[in-house]
Protein backbone atom coordinates (compact mmCIF):
# COMPACT_ATOMS: atom_id res chain seq x y z
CA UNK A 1 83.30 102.04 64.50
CA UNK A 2 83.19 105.41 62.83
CA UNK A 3 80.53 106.43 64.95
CA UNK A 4 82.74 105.84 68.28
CA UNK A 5 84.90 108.00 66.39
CA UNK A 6 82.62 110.69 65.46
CA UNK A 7 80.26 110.78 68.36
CA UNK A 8 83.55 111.65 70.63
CA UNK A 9 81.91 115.07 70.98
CA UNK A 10 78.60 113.26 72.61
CA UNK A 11 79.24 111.18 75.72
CA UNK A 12 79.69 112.11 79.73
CA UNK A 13 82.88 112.17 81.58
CA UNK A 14 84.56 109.15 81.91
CA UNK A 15 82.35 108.29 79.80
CA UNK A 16 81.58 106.17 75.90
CA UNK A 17 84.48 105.65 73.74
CA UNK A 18 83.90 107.86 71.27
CA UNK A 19 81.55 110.60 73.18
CA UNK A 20 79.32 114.74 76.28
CA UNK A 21 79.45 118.22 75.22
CA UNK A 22 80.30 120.17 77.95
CA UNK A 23 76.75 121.61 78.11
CA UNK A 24 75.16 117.77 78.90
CA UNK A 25 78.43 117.36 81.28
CA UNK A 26 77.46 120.96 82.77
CA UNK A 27 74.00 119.86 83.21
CA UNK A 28 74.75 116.48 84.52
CA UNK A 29 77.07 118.30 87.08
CA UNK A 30 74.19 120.38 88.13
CA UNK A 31 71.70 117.60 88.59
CA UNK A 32 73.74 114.93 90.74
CA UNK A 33 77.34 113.92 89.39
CA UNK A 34 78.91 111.03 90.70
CA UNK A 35 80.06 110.68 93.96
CA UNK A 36 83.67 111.40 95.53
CA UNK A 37 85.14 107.92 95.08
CA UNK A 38 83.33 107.38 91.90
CA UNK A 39 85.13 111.32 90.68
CA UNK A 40 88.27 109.97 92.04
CA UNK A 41 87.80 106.45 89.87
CA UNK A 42 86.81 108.37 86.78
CA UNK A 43 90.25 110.66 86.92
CA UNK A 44 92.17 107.77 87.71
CA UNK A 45 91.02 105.78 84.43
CA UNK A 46 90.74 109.01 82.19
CA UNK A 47 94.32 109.77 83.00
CA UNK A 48 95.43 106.25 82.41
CA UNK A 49 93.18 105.78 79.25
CA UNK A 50 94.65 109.52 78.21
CA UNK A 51 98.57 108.10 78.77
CA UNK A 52 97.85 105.01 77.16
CA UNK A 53 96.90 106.56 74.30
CA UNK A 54 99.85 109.03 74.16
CA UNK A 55 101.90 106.09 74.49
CA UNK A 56 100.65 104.93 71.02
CA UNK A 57 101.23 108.13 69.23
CA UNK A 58 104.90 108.27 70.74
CA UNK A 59 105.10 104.80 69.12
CA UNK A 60 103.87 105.71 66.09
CA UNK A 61 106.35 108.85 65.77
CA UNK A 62 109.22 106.81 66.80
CA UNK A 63 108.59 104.22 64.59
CA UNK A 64 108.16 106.21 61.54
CA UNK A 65 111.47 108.26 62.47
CA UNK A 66 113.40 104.78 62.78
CA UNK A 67 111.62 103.41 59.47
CA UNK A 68 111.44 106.52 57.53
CA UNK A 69 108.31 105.22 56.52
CA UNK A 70 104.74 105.29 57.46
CA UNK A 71 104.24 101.88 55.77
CA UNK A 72 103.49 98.82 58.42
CA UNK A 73 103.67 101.24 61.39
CA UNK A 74 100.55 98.84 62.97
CA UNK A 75 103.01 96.64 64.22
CA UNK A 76 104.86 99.05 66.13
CA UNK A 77 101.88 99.52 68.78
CA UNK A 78 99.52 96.65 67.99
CA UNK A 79 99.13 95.31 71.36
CA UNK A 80 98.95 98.52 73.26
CA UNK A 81 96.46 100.12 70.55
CA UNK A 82 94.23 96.16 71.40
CA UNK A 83 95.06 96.90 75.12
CA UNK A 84 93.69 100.09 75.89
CA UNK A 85 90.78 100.35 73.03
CA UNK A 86 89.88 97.14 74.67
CA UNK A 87 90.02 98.48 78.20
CA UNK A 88 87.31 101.37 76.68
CA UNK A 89 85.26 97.96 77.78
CA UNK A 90 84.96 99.52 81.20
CA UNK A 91 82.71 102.56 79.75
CA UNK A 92 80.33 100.25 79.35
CA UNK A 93 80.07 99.31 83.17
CA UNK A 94 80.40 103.04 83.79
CA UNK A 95 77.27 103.66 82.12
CA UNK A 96 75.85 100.52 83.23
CA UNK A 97 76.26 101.04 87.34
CA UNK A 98 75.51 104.94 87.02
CA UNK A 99 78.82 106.81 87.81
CA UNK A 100 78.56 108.22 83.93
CA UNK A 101 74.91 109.63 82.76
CA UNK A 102 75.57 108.05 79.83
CA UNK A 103 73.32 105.69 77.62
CA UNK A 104 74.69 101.89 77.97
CA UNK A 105 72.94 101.07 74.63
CA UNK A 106 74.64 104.04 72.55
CA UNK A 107 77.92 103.45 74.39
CA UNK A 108 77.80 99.53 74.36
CA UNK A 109 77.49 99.95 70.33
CA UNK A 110 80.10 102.86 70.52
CA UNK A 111 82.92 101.14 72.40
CA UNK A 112 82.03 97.48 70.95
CA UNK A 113 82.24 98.65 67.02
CA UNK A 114 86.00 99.92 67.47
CA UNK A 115 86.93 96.69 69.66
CA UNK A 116 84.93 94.74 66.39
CA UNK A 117 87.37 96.74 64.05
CA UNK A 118 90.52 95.77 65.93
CA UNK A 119 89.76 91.94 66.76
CA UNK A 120 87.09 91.02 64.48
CA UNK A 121 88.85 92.22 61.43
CA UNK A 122 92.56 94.01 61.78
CA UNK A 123 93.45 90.88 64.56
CA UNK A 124 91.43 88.41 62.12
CA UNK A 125 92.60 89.40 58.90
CA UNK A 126 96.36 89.15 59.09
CA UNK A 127 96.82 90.51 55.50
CA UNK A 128 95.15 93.89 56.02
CA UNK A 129 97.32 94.91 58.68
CA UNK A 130 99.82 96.33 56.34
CA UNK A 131 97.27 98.33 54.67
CA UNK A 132 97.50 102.31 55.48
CA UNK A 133 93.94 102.21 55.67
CA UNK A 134 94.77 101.09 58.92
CA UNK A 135 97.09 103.61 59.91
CA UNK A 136 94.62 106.01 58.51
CA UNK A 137 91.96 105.00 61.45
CA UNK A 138 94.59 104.55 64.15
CA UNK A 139 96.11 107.93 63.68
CA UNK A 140 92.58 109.59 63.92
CA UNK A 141 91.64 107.23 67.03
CA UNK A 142 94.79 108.50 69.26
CA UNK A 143 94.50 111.68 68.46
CA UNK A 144 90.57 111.49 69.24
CA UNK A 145 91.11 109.62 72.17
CA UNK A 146 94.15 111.63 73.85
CA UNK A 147 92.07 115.23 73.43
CA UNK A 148 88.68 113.30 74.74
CA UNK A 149 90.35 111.12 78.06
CA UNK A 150 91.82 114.82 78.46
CA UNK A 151 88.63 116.63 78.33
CA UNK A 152 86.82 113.37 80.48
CA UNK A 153 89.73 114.55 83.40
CA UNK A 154 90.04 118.05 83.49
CA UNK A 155 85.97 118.52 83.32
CA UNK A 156 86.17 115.78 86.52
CA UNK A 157 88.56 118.13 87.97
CA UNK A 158 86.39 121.47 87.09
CA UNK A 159 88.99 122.87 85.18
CA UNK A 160 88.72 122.58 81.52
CA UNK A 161 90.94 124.68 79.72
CA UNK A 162 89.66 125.74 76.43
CA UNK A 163 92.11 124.58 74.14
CA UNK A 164 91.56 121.01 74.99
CA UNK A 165 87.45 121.95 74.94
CA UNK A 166 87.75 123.56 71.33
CA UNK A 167 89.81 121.01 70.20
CA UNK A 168 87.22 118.22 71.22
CA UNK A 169 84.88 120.40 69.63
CA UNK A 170 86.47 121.22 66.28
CA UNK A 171 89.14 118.67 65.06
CA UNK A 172 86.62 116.15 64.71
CA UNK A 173 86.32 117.99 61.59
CA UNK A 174 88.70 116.65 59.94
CA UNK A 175 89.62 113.21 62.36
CA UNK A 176 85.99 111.81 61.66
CA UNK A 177 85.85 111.29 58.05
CA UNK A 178 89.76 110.28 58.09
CA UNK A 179 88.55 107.88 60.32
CA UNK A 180 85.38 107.01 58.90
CA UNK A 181 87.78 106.18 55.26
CA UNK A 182 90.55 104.42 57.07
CA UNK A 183 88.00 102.05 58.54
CA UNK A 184 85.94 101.51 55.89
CA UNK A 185 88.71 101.05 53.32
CA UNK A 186 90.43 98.21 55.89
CA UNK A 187 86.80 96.79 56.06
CA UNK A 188 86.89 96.36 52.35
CA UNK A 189 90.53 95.06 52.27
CA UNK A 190 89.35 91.83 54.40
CA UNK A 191 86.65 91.10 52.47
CA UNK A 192 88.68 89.16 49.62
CA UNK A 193 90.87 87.19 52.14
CA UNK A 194 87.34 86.91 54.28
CA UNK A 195 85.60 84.72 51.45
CA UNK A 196 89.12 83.38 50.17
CA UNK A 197 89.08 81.21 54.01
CA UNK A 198 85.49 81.36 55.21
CA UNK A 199 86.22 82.98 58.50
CA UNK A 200 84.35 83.14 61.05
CA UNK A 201 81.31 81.55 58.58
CA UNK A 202 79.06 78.66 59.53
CA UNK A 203 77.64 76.90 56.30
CA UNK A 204 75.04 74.06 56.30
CA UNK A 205 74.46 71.17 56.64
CA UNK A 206 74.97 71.31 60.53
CA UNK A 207 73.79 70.23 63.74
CA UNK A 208 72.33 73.06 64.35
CA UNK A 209 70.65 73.80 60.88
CA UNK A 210 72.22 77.55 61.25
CA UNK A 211 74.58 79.51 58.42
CA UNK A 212 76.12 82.38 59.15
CA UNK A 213 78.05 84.52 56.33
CA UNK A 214 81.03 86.82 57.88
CA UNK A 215 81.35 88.00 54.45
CA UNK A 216 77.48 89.35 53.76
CA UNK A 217 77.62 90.65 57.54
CA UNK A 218 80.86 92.82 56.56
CA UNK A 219 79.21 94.49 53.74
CA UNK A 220 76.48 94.93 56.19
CA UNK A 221 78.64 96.60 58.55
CA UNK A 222 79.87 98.98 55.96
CA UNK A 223 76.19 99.88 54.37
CA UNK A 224 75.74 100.47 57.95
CA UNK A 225 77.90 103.57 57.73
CA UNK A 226 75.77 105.50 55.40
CA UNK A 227 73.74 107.74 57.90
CA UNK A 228 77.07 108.89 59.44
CA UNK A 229 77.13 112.28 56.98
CA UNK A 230 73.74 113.26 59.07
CA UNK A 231 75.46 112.71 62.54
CA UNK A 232 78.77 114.44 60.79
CA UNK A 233 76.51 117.77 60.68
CA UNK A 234 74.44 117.54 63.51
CA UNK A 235 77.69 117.21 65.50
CA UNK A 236 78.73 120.61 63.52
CA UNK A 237 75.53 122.36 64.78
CA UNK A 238 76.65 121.26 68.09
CA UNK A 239 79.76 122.80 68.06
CA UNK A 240 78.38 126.43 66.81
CA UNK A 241 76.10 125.88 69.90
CA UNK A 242 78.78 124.63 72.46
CA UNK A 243 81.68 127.27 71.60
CA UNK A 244 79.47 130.26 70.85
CA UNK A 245 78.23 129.22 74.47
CA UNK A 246 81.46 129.28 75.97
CA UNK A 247 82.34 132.53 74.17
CA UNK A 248 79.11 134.23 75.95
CA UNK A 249 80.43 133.22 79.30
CA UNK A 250 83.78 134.34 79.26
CA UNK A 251 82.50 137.84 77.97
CA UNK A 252 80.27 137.82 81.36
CA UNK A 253 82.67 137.22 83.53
C-alpha cells in the first residue's frame, strides 16, 4: 500500500501504480520503447488516469470549502477515488503484454496493495471511513498520482518539463510517510470492528477443514511495512542521482 505510494519514483511510463526514474525510462527509450499505437494507448490512459485524479482533489477542495471541515471528506469522492485506483488494474496488463518495461510481480503487488486498502478495508470497514487517517492517505495518493500520470505523459510525449520531473522526484519526501501513517493508522482503526464481526474470517469446523483469520493477516499486513524506512532512503539516493543528472545536462547543452 505504502510501497505503491513510495515506489512512485520507480516504475516505467504508463507504467505501476506507484512507480521509473527518468534514467530507467531514458534507457528503456534507448533500447526499444513501445510501439506507435502502444505510445498513443499509454498517453491516452496517463492523461485520463492524470484527470481522474485531479477530479478527486477538486472534490476534496470543494468539499472542504462547502463543509468547512476536513472531517468525513471520504465521502465526497469515494467512488471516483475506488474507480480510478481500481482502473491502476490495467498497469498490471501493461507490464504483463510488454508495452511498459516494467516488472509484473513488483507492479502486481504495487497496484493490488492500494486496491486491498480501498476495498479490503476502507470499503469493508464502514466505521473507519470517517477516520482522517483516511484522508491522510488519500490526500498523499492524488497528489502522488496527478504529478506521476503527468510525468508517465509528458516523458511519452518527449517533453518532460522539469518541474513536474523534480516534483516526482522530491515531494515524495514528505507524501510517502504521510501516506505510509494515514494507511497504517486506518489499518489499525479496522482491526477492533474486524474481530468485533469476524469479517472476511473462516473458523473451523468446516467442510473444508481450512481457518483463515482477517484479523492476524491485518497485523500481518502492517508488520509488513517495517522495511519501508530502507526503500524511503534508497529512493533519496535516487533522487541526488536523478536531479544532479539532469542538472549536468542542461549545463551541456
Amino acid at each position: 500500500m505504502a510501497v505503491a505510494a513510495a515506489t512512485a519514483a520507480s516504475r516505467g511510463n504508463g507504467g505501476g501504480g506507484g512507480r521509473a526514474g527518468a534514467g530507467e525510462a531514458s534507457g528503456a527509450r534507448k533500447k526499444k520503447g513501445p510501439g506507435p499505437l502502444a505510445t498513443a494507448y499509454l498517453v491516452i490512459y496517463n492523461v485520463v488516469m492524470t484527470a481522474g485524479w485531479l477530479v478527486i482533489a477538486v472534490g476534496l477542495v470543494r468539499a472542504y470549502l462547502a463543509k468547512g471541515s476536513y472531517h468525513s471528506l471520504y465521502y465526497s469522492i469515494e467512488k471516483p477515488l475506488k474507480f480510478f485506483q481500481t482502473g491502476a488494474l490495467l498497469e498490471i496488463l501493461h507490464c504483463a503484454i510488454g508495452i511498459v518495461p516494467s516488472s509484473v510481480v513488483l507492479t502486481s503487488f504495487q497496484v493490488m496493495s492500494r486496491v486491498f486498502l480501498i476495498w479490503a478495508v476502507t470499503h469493508s470497514v464502514k466505521e473507519v471511513q470517517s477516520e482522517d487517517s483516511v484522508l491522510l492517505f488519500v490526500i498523499a495518493w492524488t497528489i502522488t498520482e496527478i504529478i506521476r500520470y503527468s510525468f508517465y505523459t509528458f516523458s511519452l510525449l518527449n517533453h518532460l518539463p522539469y518541474l513536474i520531473k523534480w516534483a516526482r522526484y522530491t515531494l515524495f519526501i514528505v507524501l510517502y510517510p504521510m501516506g505510509v501513517s494515514g494507511e497504517l493508522l486506518t489499518i489499525y482503526a479496522a482491526l477492533p470492528f474486524v474481530r468485533q464481526a469476524g469479517l472476511y474470517s473462516i473458523s473451523l469446523p468446516n467442510k473444508y477443514n481450512f481457518s483463515f483469520d482477517y484479523y492476524a493477516f491485518l497485523i500481518l499486513i502492517m508488520i509488513s511495512y517495517i522495511p519501508l524506512p530502507q526503500l524511503y532512503f534508497h529512493m533519496i539516493h535516487q533522487r541526488r542521482k536523478v536531479l544532479s543528472h539532469t542538472e549536468e545536462h542542461k549545463k551541456f547543452e
